[in-house]
C-alpha atoms as a PDB file:
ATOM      1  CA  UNK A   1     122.469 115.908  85.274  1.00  0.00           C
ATOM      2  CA  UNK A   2     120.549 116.189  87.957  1.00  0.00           C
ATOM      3  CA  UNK A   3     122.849 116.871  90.990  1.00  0.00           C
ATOM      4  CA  UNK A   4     123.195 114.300  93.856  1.00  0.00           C
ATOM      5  CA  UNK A   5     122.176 114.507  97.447  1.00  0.00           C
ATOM      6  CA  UNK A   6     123.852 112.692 100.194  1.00  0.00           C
ATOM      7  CA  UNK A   7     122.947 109.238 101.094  1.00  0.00           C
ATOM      8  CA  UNK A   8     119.973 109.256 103.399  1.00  0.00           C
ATOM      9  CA  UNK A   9     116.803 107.098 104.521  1.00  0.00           C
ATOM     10  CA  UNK A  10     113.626 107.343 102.449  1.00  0.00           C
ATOM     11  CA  UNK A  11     111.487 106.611 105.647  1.00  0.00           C
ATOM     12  CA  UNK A  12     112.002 109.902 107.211  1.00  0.00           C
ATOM     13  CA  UNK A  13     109.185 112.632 106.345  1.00  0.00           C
ATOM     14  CA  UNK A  14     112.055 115.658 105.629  1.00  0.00           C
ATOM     15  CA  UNK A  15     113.318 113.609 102.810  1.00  0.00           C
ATOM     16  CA  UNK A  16     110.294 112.906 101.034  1.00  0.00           C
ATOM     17  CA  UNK A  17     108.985 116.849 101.694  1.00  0.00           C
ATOM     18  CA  UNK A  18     112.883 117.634 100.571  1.00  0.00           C
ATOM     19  CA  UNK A  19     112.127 116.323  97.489  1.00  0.00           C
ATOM     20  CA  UNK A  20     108.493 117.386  96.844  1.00  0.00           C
ATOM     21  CA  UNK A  21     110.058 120.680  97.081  1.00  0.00           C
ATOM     22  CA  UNK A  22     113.015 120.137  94.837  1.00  0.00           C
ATOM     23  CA  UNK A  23     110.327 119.013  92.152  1.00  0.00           C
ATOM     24  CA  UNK A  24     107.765 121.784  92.506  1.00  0.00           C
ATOM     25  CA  UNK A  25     111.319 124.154  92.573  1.00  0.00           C
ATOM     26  CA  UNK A  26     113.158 123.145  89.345  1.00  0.00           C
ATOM     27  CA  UNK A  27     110.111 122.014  87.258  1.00  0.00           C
ATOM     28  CA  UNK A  28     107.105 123.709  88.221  1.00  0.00           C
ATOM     29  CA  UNK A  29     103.786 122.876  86.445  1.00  0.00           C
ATOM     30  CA  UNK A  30      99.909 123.919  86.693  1.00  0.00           C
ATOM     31  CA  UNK A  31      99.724 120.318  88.305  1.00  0.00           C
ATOM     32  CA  UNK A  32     101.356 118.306  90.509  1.00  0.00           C
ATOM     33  CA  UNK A  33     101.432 114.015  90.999  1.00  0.00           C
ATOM     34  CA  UNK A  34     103.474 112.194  93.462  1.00  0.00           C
ATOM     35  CA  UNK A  35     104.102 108.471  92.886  1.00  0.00           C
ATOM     36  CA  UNK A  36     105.142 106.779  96.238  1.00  0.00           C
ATOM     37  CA  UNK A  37     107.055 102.951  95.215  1.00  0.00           C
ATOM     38  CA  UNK A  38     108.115 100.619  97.702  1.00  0.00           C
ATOM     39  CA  UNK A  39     106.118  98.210 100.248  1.00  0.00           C
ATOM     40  CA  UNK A  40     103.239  98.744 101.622  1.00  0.00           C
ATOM     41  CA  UNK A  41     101.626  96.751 104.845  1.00  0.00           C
ATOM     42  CA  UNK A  42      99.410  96.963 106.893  1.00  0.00           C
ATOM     43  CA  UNK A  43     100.830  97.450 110.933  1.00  0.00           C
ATOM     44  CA  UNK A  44      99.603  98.753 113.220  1.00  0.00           C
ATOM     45  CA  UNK A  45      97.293 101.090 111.043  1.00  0.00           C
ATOM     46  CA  UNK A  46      97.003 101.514 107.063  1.00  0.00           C
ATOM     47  CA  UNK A  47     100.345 102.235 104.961  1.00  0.00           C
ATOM     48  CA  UNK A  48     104.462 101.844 105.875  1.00  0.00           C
ATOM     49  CA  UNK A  49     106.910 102.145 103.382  1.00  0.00           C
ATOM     50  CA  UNK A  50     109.616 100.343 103.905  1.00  0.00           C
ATOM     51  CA  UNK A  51     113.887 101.846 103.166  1.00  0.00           C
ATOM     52  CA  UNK A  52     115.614  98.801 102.235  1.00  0.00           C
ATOM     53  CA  UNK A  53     119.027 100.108 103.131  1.00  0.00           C
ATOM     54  CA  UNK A  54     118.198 102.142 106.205  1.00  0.00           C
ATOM     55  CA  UNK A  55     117.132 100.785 109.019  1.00  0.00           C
ATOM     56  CA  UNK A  56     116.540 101.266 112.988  1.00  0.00           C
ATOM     57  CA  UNK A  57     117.867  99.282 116.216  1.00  0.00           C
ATOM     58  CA  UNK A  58     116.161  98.413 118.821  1.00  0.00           C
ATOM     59  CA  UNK A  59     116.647 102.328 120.571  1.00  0.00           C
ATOM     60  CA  UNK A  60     114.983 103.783 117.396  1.00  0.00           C
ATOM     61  CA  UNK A  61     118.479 105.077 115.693  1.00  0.00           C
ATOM     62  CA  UNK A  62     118.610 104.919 111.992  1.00  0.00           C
ATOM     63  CA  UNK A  63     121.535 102.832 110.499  1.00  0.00           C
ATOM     64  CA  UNK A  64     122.688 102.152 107.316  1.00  0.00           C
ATOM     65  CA  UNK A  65     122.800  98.954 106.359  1.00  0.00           C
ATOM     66  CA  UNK A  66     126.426  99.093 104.934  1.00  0.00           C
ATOM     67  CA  UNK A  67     127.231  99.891 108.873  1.00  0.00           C
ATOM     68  CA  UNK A  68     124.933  97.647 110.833  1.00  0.00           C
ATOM     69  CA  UNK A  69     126.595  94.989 112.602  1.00  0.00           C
ATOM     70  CA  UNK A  70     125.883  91.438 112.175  1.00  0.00           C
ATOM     71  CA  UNK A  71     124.638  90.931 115.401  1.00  0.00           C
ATOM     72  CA  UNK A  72     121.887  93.485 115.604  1.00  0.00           C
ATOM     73  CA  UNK A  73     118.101  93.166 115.006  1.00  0.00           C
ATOM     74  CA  UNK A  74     116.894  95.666 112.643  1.00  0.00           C
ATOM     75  CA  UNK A  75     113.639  96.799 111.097  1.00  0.00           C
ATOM     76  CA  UNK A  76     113.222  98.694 108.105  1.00  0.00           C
ATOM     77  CA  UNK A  77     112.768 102.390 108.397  1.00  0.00           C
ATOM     78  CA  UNK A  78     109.368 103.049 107.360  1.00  0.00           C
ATOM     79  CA  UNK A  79     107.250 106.301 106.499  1.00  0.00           C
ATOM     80  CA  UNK A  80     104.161 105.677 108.832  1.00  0.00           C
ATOM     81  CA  UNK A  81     100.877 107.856 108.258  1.00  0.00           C
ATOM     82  CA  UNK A  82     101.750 111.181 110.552  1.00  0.00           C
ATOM     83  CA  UNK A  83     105.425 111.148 109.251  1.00  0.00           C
ATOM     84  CA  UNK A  84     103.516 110.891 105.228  1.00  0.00           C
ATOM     85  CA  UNK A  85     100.911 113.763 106.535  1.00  0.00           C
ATOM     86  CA  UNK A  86     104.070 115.521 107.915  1.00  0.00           C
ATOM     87  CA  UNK A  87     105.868 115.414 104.837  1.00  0.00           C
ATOM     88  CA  UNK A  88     103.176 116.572 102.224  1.00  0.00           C
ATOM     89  CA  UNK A  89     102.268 119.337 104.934  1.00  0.00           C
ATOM     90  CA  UNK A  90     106.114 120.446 104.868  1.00  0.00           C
ATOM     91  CA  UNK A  91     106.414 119.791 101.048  1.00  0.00           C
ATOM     92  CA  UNK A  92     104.060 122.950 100.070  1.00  0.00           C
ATOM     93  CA  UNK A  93     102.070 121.045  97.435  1.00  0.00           C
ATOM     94  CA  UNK A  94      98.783 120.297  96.842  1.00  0.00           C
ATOM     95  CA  UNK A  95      98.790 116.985  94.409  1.00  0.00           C
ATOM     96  CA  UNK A  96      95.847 116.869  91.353  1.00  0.00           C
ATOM     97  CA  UNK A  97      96.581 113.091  92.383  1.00  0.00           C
ATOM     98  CA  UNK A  98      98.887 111.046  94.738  1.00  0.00           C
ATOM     99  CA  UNK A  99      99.513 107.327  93.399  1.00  0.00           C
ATOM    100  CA  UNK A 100     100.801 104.458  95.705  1.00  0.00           C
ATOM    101  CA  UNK A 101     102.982 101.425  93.666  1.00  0.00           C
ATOM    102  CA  UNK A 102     102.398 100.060  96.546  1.00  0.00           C
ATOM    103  CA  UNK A 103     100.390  96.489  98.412  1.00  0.00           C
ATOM    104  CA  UNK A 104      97.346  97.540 100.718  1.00  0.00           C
ATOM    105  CA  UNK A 105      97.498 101.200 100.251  1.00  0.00           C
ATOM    106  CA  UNK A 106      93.821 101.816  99.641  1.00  0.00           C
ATOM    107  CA  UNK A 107      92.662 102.621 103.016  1.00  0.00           C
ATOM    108  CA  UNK A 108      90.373 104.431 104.715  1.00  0.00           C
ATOM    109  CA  UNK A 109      93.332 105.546 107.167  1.00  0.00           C
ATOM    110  CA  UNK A 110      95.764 106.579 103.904  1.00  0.00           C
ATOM    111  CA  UNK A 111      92.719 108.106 102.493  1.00  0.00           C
ATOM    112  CA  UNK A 112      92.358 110.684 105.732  1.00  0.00           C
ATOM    113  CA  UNK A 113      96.149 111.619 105.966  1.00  0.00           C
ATOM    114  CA  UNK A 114      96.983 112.155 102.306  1.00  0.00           C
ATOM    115  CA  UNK A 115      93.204 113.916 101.303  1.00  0.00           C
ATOM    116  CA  UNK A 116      94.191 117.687 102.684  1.00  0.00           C
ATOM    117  CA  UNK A 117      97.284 117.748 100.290  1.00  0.00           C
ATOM    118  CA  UNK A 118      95.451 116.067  97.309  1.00  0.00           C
ATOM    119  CA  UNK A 119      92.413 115.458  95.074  1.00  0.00           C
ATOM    120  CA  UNK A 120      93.217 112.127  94.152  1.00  0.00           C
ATOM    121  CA  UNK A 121      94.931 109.140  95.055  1.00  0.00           C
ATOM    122  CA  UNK A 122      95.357 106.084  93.196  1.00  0.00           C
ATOM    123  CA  UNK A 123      95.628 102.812  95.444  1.00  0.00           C
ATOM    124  CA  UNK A 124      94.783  98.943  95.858  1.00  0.00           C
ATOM    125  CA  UNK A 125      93.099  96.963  98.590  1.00  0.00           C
ATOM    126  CA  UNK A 126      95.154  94.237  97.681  1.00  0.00           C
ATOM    127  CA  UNK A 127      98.691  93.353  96.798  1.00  0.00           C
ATOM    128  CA  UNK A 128      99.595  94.494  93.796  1.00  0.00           C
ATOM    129  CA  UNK A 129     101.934  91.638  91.719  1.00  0.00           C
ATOM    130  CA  UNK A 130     105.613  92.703  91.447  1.00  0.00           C
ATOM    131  CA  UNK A 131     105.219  91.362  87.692  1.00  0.00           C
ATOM    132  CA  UNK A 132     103.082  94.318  86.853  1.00  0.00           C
ATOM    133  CA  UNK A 133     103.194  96.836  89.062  1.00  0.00           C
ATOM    134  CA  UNK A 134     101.490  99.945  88.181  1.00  0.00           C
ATOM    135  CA  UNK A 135     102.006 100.338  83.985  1.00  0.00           C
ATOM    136  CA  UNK A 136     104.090 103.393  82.729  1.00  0.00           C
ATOM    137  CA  UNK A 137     101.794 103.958  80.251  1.00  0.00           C
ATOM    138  CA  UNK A 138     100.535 106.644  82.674  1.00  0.00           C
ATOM    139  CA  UNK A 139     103.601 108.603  81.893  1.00  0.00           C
ATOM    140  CA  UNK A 140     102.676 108.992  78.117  1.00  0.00           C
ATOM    141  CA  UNK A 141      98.897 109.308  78.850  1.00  0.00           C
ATOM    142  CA  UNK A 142     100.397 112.715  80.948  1.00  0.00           C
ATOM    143  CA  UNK A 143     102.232 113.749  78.138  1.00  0.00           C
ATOM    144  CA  UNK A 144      99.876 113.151  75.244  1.00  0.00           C
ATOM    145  CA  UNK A 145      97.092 114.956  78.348  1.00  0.00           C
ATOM    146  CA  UNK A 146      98.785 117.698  79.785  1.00  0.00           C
ATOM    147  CA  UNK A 147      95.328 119.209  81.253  1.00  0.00           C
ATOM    148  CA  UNK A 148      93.781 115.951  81.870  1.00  0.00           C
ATOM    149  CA  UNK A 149      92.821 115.954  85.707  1.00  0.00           C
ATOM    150  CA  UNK A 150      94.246 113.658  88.703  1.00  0.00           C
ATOM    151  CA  UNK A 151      90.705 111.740  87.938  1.00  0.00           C
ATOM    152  CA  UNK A 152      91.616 111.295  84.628  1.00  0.00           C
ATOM    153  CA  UNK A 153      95.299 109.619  84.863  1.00  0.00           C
ATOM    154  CA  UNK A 154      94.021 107.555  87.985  1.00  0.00           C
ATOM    155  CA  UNK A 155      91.158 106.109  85.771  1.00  0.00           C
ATOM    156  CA  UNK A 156      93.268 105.762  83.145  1.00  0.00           C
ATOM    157  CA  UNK A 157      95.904 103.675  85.238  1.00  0.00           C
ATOM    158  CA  UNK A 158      92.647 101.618  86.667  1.00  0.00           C
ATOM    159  CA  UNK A 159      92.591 100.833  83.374  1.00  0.00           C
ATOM    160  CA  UNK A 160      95.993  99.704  82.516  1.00  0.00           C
ATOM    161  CA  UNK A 161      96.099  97.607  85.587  1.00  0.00           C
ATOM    162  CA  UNK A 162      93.216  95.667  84.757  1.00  0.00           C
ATOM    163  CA  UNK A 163      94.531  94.961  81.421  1.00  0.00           C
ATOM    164  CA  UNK A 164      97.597  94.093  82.425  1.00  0.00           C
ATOM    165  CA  UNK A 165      96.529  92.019  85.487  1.00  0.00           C
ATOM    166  CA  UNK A 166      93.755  90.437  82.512  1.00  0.00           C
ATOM    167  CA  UNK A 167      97.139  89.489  79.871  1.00  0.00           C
ATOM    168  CA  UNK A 168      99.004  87.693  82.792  1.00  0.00           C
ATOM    169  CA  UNK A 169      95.815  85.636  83.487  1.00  0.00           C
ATOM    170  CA  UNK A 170      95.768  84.682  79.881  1.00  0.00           C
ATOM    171  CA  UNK A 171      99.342  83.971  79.439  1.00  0.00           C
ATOM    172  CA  UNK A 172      99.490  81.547  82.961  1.00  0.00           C
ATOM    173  CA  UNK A 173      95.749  80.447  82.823  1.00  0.00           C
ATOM    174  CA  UNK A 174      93.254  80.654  85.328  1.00  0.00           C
ATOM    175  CA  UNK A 175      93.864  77.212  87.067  1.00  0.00           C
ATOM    176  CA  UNK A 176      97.575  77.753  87.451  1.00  0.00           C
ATOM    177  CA  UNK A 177      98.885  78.203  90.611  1.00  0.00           C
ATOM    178  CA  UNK A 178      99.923  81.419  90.635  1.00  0.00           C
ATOM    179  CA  UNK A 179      97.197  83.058  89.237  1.00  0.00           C
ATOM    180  CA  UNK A 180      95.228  83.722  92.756  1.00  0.00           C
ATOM    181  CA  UNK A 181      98.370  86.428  92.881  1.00  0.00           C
ATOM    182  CA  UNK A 182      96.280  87.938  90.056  1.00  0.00           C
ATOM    183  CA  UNK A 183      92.685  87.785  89.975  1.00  0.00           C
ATOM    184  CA  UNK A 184      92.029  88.993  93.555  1.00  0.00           C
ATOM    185  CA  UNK A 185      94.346  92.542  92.215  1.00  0.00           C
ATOM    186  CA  UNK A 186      92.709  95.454  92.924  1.00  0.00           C
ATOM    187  CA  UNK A 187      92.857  99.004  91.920  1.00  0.00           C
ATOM    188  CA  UNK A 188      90.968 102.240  92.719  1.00  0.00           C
ATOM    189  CA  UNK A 189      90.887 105.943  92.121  1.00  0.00           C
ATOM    190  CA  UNK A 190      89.407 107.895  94.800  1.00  0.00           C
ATOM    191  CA  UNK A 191      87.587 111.089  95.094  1.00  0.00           C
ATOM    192  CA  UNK A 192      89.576 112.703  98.411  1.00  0.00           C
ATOM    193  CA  UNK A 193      86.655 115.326  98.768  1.00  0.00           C
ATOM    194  CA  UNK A 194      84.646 112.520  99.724  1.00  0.00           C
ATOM    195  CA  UNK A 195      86.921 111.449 102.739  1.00  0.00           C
ATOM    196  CA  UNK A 196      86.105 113.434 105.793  1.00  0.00           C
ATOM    197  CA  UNK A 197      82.101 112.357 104.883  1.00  0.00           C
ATOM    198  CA  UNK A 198      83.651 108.920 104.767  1.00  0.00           C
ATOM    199  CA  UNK A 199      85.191 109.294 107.794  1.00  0.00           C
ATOM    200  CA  UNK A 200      82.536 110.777 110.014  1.00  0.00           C
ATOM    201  CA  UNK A 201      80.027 107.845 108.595  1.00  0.00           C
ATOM    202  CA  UNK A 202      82.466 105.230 109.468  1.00  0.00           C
ATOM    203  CA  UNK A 203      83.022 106.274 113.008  1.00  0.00           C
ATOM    204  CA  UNK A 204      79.415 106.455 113.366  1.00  0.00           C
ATOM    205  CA  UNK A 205      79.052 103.042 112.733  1.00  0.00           C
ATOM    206  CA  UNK A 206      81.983 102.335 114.851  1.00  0.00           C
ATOM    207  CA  UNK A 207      80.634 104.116 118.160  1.00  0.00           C
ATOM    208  CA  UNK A 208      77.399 102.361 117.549  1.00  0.00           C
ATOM    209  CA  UNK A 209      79.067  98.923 117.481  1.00  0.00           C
ATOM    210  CA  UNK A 210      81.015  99.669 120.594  1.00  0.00           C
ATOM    211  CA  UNK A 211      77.847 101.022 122.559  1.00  0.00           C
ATOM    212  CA  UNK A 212      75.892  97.926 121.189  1.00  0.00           C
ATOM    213  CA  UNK A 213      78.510  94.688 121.595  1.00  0.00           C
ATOM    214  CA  UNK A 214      78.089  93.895 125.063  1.00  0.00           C
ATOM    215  CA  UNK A 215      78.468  90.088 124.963  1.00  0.00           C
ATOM    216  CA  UNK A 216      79.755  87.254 122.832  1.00  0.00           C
ATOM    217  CA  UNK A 217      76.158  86.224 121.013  1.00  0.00           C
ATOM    218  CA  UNK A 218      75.962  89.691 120.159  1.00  0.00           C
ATOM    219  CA  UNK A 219      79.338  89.903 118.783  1.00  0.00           C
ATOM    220  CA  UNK A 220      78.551  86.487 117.425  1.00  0.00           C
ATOM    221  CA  UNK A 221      75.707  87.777 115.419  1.00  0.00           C
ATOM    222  CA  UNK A 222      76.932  91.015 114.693  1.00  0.00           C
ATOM    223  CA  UNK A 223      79.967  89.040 112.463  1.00  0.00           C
ATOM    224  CA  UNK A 224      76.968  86.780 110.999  1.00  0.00           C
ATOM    225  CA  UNK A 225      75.071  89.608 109.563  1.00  0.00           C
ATOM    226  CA  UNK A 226      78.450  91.624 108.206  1.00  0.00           C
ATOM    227  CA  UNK A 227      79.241  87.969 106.588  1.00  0.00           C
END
């Protein structure tokens, strides 16, 4: 048994960080790995995970959906990127990996908020097919490894996913219709060290563009060359 916690929305940072620090508390370990499940999207900057039973109205107060009435417009109530940071910050644990089961996680923008509280994280570009998801397997790979590193179990799910994603292709063929759903899957493990070099090259190229796109045949042939 263990225990129950009120009722509460999983988009707000202090219950995520409240329950980082109920892990690290009652089962504490040499290392640490957070798997975040839900949605992922894209708006208006890399990764929102989306509570499908609390949501807000349109003055920003979170509702549960039980109590919502019928005739208000709600939207899902979503960890964005500084409530994540937040959250990880308050949770007091540096991860040997973080892994997101969820669409268009692996981001440039993710990669920046979550690197300070991790070494890994485990993501995909793309969407990542509710038929698969990311394999368990990783959960007996942990306990057959128990001093494998965050590199290790995020290569190993790589891995898994491609298999999977490779057995589904077999099973529907290549030609069906839903099998663009699986070949364009991605999956990557990522070396957080790497970010803030990442980061500092990218907005490089970024303040170069925008002191070098002054008019629309530049533009034009900026997007021509990139293509």
């Amino acid at each position: 048994d263990l225990g129950s916690v009120e009722l509460d929305s999983m988009g707000k940072a202090s219950t995520l960080s409240d329950f980082i620090s109920w892990g690290k508390e009652n089962y504490p370990a040499k290392k640490y790995m957070l798997v975040l499940w839900d949605h992922g999207y894209v708006e208006p900057y890399g990764n929102l995970e989306a509570d499908d039973i609390f949501y807000k109205d349109a003055d920003g107060n979170v509702i549960y959906d039980m109590d919502a009435p019928d005739d208000v417009y709600l939207e899902n109530d979503c960890i964005d990127l500084d409530e994540l940071s937040q959250a990880l910050k308050d949770g007091g644990t540096h991860f040997e990996t973080i892994v997101f089961n969820t669409c268009l996680s692996s981001s440039l923008e993710i990669a920046k908020s979550v690197a300070p509280y991790a070494n890994y994280m485990v993501s995909s570009e793309e969407s990542i097919p509710c038929a698969i998801g990311i394999p368990e397997e990783y959960i007996a790979f942990l306990n057959t490894n128990p001093d494998c590193t965050g590199k290790d179990v995020g290569e190993f799910i790589c891995k898994m996913y491609s298999s999977a994603l490779l057995e589904v292709i077999d099973i529907i063929g290549e030609g069906s219709e839903n099998a663009g759903n699986f070949t364009k899957a991605t999956m990557a493990c990522i070396d957080l060290s790497a970010v803030d070099d990442m980061w500092n090259c990218y907005t490089d190229v970024a303040k170069h563009l925008y002191y070098s796109i002054y008019d629309m045949d530049t533009y034009t042939g900026f997007l021509n060359a990139s293509t």
